[in-house]
PDB file of N, CA and C in Angstrom:
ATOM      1  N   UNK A   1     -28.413  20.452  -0.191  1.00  0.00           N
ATOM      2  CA  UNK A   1     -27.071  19.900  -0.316  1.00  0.00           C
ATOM      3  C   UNK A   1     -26.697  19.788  -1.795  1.00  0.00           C
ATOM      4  N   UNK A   2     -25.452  20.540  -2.292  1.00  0.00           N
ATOM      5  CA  UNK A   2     -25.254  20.074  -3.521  1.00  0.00           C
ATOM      6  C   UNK A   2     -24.888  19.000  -4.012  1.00  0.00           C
ATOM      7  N   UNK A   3     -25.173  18.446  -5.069  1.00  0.00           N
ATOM      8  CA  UNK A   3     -24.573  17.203  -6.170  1.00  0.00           C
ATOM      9  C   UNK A   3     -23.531  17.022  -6.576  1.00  0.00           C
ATOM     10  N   UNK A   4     -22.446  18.407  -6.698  1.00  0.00           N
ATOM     11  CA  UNK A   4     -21.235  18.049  -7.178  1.00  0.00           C
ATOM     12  C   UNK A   4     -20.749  19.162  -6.058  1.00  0.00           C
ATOM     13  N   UNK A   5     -19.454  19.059  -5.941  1.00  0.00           N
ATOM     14  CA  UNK A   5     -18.753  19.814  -5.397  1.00  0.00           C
ATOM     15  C   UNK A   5     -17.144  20.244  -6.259  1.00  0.00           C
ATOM     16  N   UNK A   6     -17.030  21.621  -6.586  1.00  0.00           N
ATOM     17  CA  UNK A   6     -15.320  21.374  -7.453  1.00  0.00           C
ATOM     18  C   UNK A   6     -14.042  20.508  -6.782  1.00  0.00           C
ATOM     19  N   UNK A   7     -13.420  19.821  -6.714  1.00  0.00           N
ATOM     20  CA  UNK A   7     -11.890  19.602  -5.812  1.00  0.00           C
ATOM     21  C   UNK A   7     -10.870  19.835  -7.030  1.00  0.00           C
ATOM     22  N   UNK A   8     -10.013  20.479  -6.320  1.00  0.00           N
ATOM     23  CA  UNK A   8      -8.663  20.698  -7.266  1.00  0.00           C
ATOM     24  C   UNK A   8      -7.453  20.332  -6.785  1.00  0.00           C
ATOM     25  N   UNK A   9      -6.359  19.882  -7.495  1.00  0.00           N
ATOM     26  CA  UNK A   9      -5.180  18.829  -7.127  1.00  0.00           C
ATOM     27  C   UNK A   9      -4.537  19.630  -8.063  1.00  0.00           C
ATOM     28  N   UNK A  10      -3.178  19.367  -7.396  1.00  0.00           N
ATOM     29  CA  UNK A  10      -1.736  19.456  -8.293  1.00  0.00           C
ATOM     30  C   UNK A  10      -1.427  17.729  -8.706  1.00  0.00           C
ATOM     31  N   UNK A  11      -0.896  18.074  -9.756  1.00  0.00           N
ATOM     32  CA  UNK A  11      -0.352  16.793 -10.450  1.00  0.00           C
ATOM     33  C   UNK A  11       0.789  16.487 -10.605  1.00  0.00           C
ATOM     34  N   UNK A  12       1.435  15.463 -10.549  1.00  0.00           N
ATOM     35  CA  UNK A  12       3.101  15.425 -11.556  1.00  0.00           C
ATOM     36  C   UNK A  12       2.628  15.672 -12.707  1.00  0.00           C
ATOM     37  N   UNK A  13       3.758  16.061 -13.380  1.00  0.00           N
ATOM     38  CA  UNK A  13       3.626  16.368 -15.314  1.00  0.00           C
ATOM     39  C   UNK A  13       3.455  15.242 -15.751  1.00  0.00           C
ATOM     40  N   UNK A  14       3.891  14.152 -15.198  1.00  0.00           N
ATOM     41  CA  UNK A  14       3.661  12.787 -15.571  1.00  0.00           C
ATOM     42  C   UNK A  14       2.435  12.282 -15.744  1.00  0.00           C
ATOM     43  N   UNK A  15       1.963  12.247 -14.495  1.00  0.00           N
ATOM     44  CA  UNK A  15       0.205  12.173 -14.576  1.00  0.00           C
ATOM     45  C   UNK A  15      -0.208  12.671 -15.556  1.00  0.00           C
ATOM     46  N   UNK A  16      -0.309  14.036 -15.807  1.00  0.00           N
ATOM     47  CA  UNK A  16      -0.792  15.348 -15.932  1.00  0.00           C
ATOM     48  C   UNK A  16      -0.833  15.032 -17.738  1.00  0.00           C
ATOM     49  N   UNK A  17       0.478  14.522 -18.238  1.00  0.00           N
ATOM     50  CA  UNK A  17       0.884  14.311 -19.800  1.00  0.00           C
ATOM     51  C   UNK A  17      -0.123  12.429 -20.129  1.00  0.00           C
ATOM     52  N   UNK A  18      -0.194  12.085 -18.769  1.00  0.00           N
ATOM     53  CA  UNK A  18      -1.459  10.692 -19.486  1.00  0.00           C
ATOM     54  C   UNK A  18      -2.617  11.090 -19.451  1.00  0.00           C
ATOM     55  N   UNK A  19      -3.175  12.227 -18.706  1.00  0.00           N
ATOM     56  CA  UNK A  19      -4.364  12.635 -18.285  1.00  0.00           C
ATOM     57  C   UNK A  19      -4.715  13.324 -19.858  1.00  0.00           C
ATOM     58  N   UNK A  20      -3.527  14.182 -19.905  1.00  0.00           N
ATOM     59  CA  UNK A  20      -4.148  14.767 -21.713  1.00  0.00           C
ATOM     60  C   UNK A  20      -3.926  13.734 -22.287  1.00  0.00           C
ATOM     61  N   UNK A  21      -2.946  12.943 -22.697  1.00  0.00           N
ATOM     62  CA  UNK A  21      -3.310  11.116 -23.694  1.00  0.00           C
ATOM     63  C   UNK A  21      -4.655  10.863 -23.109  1.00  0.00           C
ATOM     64  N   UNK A  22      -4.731  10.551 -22.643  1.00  0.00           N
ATOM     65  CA  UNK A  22      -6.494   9.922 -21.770  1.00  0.00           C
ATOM     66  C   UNK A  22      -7.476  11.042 -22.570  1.00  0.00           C
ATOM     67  N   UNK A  23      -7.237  12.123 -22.773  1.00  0.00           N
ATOM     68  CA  UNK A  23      -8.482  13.336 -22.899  1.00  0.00           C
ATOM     69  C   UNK A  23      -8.353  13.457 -24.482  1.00  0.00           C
ATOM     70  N   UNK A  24      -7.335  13.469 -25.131  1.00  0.00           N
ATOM     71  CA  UNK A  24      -7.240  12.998 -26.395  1.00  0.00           C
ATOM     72  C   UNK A  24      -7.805  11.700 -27.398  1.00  0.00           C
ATOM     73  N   UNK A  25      -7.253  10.777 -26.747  1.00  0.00           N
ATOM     74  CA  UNK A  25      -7.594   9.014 -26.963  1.00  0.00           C
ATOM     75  C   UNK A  25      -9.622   8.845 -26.961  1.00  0.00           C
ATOM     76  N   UNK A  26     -10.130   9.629 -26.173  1.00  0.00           N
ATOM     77  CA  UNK A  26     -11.331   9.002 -25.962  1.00  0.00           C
ATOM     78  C   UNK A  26     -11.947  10.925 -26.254  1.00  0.00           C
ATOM     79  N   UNK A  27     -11.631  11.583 -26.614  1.00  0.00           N
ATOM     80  CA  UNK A  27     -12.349  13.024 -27.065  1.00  0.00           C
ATOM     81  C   UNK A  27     -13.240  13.415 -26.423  1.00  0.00           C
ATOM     82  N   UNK A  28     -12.559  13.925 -24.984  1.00  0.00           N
ATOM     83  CA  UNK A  28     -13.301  14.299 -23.811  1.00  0.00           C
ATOM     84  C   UNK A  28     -12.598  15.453 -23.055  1.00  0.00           C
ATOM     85  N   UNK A  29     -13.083  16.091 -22.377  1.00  0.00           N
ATOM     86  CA  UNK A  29     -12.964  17.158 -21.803  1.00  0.00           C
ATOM     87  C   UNK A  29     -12.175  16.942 -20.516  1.00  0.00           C
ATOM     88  N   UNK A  30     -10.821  17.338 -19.900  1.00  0.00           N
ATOM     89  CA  UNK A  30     -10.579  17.355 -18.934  1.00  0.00           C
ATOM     90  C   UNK A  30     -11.839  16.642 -17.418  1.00  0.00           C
ATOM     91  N   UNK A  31     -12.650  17.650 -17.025  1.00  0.00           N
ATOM     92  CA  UNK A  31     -13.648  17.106 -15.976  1.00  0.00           C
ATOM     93  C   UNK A  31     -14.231  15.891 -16.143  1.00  0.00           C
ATOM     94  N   UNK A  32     -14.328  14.955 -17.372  1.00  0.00           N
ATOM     95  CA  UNK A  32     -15.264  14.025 -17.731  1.00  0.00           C
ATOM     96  C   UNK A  32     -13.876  13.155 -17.834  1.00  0.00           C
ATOM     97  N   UNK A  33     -13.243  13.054 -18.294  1.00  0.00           N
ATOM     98  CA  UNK A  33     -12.169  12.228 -18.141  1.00  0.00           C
ATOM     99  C   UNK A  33     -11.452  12.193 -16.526  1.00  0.00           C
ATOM    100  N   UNK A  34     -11.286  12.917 -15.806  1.00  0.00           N
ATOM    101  CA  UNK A  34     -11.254  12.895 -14.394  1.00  0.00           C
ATOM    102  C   UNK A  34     -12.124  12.383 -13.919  1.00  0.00           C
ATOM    103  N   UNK A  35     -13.350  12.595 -13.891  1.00  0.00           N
ATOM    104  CA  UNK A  35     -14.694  12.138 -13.093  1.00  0.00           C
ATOM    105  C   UNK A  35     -14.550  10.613 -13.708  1.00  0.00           C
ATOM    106  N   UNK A  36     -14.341   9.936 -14.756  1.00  0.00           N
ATOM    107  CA  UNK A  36     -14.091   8.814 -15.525  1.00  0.00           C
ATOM    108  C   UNK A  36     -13.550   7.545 -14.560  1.00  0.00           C
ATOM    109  N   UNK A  37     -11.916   8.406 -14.468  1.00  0.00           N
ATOM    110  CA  UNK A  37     -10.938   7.900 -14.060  1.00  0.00           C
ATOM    111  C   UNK A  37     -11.130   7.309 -12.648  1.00  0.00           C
ATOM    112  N   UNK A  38     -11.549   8.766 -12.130  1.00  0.00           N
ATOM    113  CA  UNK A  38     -11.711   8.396 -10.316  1.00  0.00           C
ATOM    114  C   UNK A  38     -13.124   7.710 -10.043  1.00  0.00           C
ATOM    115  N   UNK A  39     -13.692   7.910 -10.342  1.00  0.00           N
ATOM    116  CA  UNK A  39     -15.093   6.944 -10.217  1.00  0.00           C
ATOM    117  C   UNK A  39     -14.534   4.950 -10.290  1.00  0.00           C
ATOM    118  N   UNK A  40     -14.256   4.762 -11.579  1.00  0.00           N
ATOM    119  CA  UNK A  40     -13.145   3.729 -11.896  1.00  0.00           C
ATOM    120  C   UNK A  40     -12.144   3.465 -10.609  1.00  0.00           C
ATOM    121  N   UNK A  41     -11.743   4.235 -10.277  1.00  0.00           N
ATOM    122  CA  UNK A  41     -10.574   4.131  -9.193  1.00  0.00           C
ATOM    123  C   UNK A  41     -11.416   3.865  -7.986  1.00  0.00           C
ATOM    124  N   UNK A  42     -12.217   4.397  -7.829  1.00  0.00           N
ATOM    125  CA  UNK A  42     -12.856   4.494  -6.458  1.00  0.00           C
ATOM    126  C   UNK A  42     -13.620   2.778  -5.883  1.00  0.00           C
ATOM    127  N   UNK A  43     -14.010   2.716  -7.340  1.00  0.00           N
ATOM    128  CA  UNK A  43     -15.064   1.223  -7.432  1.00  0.00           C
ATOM    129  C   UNK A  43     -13.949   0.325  -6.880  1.00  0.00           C
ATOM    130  N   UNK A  44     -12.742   0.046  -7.842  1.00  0.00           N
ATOM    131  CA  UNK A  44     -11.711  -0.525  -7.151  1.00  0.00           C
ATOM    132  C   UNK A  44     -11.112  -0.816  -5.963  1.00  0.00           C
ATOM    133  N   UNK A  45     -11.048   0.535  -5.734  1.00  0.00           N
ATOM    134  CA  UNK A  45     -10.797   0.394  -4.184  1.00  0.00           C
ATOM    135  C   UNK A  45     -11.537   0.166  -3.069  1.00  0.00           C
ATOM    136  N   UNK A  46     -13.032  -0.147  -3.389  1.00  0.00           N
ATOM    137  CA  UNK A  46     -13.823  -0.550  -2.637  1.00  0.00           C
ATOM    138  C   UNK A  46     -14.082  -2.145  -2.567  1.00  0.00           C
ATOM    139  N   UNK A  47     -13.550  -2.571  -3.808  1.00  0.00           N
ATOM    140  CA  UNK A  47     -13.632  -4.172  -4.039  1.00  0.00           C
ATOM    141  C   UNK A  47     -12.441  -4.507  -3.455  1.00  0.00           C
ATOM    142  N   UNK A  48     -11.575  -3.852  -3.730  1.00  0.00           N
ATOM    143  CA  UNK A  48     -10.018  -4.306  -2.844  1.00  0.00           C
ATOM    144  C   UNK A  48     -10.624  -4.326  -1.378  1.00  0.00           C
ATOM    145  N   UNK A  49     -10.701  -3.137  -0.830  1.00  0.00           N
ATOM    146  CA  UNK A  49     -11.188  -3.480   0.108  1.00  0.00           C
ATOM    147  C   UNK A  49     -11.811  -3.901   1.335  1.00  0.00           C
ATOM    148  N   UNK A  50     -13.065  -4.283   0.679  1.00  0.00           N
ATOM    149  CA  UNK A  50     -14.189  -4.944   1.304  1.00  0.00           C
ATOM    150  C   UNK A  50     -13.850  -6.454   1.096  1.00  0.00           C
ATOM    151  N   UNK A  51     -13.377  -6.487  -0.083  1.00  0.00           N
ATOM    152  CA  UNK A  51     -12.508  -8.490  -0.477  1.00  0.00           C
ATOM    153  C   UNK A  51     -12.229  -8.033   0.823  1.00  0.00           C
ATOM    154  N   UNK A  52     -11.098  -7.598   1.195  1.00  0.00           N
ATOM    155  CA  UNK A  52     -10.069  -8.258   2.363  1.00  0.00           C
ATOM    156  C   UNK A  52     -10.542  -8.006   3.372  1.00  0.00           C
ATOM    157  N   UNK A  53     -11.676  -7.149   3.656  1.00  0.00           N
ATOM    158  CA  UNK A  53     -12.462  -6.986   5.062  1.00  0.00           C
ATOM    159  C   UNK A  53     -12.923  -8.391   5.073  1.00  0.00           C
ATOM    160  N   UNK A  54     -13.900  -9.006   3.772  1.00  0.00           N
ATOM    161  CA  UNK A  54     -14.358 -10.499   3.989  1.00  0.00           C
ATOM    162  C   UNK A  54     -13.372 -11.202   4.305  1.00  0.00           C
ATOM    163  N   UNK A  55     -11.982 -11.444   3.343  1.00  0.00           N
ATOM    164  CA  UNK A  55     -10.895 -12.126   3.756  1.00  0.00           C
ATOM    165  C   UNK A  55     -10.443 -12.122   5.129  1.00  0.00           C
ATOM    166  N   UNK A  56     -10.749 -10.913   5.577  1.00  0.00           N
ATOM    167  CA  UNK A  56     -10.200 -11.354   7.203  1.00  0.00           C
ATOM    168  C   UNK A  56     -11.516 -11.781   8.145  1.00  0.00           C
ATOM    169  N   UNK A  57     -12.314 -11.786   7.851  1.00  0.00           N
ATOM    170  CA  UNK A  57     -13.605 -12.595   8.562  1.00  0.00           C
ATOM    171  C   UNK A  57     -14.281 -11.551   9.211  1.00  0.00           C
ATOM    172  N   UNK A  58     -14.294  -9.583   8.466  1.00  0.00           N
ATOM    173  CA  UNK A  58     -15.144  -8.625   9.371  1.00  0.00           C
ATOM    174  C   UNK A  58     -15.879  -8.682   8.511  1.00  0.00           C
ATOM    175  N   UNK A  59     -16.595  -8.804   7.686  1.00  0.00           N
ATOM    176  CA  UNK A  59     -17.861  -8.762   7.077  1.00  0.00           C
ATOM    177  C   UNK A  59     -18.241  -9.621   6.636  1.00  0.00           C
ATOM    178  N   UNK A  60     -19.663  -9.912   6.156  1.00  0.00           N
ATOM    179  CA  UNK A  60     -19.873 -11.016   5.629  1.00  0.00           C
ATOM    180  C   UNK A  60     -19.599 -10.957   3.810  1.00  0.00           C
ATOM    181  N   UNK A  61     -19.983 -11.903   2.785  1.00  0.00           N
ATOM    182  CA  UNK A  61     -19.782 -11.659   1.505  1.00  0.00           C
ATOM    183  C   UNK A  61     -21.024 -11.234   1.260  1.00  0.00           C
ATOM    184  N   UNK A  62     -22.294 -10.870   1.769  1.00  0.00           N
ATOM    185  CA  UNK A  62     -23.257  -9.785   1.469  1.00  0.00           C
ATOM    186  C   UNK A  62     -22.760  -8.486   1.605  1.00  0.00           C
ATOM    187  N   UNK A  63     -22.318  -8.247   2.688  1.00  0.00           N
ATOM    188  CA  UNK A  63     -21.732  -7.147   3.737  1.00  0.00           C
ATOM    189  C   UNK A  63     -21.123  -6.254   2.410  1.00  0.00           C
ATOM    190  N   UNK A  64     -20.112  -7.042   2.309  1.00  0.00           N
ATOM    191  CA  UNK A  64     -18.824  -6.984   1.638  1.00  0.00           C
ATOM    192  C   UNK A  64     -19.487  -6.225   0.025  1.00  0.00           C
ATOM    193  N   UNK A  65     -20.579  -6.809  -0.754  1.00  0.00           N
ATOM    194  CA  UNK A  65     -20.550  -6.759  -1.842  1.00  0.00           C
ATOM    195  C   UNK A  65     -21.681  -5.599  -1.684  1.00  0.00           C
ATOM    196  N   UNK A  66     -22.288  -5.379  -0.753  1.00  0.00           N
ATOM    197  CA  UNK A  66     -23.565  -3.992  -0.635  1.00  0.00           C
ATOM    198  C   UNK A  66     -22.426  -2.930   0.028  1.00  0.00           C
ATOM    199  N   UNK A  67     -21.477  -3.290   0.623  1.00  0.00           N
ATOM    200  CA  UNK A  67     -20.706  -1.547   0.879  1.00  0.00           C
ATOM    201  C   UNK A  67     -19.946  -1.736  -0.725  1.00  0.00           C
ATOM    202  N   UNK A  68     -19.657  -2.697  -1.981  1.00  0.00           N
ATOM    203  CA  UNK A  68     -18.477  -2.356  -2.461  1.00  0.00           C
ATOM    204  C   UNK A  68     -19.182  -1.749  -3.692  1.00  0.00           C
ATOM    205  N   UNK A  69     -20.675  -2.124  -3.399  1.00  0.00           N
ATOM    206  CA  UNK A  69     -21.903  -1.417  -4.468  1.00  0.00           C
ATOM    207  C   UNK A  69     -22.060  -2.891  -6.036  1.00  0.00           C
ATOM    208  N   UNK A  70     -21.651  -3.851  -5.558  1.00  0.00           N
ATOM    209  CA  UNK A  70     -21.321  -4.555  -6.572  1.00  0.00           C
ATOM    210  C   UNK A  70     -22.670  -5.981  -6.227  1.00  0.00           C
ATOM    211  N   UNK A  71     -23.057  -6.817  -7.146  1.00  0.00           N
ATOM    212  CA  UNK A  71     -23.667  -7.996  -6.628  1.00  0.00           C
ATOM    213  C   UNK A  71     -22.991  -9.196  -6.036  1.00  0.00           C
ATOM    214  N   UNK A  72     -23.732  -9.701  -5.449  1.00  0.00           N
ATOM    215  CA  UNK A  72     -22.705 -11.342  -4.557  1.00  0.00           C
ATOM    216  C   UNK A  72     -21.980 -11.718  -5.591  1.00  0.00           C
ATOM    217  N   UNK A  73     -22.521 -11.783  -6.335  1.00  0.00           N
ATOM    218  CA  UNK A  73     -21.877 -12.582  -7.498  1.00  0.00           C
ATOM    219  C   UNK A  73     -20.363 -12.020  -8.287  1.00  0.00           C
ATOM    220  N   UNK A  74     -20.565 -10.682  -8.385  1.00  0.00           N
ATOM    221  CA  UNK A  74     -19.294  -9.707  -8.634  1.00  0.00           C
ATOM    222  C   UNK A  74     -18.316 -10.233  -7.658  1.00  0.00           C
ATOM    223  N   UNK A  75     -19.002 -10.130  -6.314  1.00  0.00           N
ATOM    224  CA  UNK A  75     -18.098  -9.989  -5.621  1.00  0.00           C
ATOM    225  C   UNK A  75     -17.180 -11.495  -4.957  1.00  0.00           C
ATOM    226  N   UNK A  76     -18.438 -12.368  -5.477  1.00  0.00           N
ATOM    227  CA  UNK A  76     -17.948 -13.898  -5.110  1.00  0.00           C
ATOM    228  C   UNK A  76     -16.545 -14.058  -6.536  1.00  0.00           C
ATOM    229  N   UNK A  77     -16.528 -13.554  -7.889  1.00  0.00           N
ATOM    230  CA  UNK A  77     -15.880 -13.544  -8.899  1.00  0.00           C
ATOM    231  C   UNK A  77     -14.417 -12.971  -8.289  1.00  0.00           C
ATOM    232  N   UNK A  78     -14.304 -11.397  -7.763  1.00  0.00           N
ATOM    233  CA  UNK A  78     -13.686 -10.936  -7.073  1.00  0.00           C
ATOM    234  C   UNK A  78     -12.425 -11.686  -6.458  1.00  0.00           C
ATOM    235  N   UNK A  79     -13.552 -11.890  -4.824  1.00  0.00           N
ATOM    236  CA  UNK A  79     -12.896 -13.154  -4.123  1.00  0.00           C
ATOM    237  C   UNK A  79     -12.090 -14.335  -4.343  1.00  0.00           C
ATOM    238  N   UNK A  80     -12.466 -14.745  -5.540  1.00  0.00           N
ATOM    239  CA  UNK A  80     -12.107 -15.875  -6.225  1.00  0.00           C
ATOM    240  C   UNK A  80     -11.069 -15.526  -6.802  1.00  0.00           C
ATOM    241  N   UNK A  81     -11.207 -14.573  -7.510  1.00  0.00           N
ATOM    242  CA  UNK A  81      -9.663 -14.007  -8.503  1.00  0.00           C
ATOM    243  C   UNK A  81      -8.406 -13.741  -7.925  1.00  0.00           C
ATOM    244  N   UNK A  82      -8.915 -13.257  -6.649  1.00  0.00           N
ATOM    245  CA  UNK A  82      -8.054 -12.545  -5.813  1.00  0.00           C
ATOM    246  C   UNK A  82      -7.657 -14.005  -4.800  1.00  0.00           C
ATOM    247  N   UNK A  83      -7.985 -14.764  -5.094  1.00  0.00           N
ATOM    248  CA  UNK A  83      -7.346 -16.228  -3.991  1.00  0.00           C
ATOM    249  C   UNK A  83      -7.910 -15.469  -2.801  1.00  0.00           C
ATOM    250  N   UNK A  84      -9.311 -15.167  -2.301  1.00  0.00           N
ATOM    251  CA  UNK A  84      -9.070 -14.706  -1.198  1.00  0.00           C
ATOM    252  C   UNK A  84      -9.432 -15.461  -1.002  1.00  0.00           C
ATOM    253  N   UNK A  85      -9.470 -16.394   0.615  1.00  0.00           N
ATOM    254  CA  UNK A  85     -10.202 -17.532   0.961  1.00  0.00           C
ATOM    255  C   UNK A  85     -11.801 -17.499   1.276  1.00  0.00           C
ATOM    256  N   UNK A  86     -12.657 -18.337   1.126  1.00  0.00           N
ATOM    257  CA  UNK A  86     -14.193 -18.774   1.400  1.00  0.00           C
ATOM    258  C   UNK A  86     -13.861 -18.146   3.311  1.00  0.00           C
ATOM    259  N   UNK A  87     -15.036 -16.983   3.574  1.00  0.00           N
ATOM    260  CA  UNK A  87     -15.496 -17.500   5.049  1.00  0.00           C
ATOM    261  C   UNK A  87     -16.331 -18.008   5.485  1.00  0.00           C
ATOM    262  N   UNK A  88     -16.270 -19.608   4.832  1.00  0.00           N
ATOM    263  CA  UNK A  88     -18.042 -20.447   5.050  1.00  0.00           C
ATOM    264  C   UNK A  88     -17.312 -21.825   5.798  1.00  0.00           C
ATOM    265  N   UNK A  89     -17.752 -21.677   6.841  1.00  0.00           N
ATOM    266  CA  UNK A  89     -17.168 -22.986   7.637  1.00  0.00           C
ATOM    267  C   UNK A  89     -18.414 -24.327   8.275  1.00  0.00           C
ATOM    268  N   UNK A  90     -18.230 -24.843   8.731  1.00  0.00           N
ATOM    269  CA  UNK A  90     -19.043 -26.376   9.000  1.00  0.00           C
ATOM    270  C   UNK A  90     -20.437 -26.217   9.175  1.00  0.00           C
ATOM    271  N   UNK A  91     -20.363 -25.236  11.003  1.00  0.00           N
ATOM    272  CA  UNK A  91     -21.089 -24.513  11.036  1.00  0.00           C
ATOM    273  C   UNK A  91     -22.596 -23.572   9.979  1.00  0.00           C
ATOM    274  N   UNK A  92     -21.590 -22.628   9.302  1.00  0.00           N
ATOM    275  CA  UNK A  92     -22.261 -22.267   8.083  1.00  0.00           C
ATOM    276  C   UNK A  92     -23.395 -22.985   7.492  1.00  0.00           C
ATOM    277  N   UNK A  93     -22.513 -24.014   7.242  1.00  0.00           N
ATOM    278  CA  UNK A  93     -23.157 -25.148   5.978  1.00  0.00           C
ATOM    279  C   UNK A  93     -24.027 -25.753   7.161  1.00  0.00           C
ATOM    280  N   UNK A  94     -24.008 -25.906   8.585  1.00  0.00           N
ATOM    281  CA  UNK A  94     -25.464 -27.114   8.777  1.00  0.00           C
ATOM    282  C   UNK A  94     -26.667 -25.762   8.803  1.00  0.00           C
ATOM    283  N   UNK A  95     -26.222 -24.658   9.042  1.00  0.00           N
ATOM    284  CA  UNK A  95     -27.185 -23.650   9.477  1.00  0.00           C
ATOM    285  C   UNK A  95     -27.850 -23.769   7.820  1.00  0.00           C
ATOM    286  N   UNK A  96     -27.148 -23.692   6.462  1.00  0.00           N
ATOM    287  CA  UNK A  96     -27.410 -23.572   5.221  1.00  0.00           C
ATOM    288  C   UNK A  96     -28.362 -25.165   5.151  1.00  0.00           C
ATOM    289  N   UNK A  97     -28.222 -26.019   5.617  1.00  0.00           N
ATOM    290  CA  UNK A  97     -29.123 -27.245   5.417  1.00  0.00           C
ATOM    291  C   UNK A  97     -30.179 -27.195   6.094  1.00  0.00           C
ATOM    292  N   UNK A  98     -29.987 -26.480   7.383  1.00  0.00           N
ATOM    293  CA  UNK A  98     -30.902 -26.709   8.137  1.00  0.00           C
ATOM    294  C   UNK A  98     -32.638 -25.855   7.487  1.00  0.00           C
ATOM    295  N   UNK A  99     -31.764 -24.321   6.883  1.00  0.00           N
ATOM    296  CA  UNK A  99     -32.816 -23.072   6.558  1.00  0.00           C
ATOM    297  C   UNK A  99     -33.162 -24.263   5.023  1.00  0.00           C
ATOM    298  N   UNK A 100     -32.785 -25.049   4.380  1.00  0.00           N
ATOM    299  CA  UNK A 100     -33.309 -25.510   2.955  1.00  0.00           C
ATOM    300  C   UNK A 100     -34.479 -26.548   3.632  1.00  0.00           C
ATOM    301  N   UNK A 101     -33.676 -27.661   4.459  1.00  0.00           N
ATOM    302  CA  UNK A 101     -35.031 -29.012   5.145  1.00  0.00           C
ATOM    303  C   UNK A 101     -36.305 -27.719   5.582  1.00  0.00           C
ATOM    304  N   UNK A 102     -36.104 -26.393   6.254  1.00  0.00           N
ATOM    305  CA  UNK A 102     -37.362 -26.077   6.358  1.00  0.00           C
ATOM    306  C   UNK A 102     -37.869 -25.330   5.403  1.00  0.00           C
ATOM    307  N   UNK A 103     -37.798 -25.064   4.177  1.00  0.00           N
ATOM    308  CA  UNK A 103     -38.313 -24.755   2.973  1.00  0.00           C
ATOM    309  C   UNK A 103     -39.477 -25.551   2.542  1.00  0.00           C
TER     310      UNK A 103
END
């Protein structure tokens, strides 16, 4: 199985005229400034979301932060930034007392 695969896109000129600012600004080659960008983009959109998968109560905030490739902690920061709400309810917390008294 290969490692990379080519994909090719049409652009607006718009894009297309930040993409060379972008390839200029940081003295990089078209492919490395793409691969840059979308990698960046991609991470994002996995923290967007997996947040709101937790926010709506389908995953847990482990769940959430091992598909978004990020640590609890990223992703508890995340959550937080984003006002998404805690899914830790009463419940939760006696099960969380209960697993510490048997420690």
């Amino acid at each position: 199985m290969k490692k990379e695969q080519m994909v090719g896109t049409r652009l607006p000129l718009e894009l297309l005229r930040d993409l060379e600012m972008i390839e200029e600004v940081e003295l990089e080659d078209r492919s490395t400034t793409v691969r840059r960008l979308l990698s960046r983009a991609i991470r994002e959109w996995k923290l967007e979301h997996y947040a709101r998968q937790y926010g709506e109560g389908k995953v847990s905030l482990a769940r959430a932060a091992r598909e978004a490739g990020v640590s609890i902690w990223e992703m508890l920061d995340y959550v937080r930034q984003r006002k998404i709400a805690a899914q830790y309810d009463l419940d939760d917390f006696r099960k969380d007392v209960q697993t510490l008294k048997s420690l």
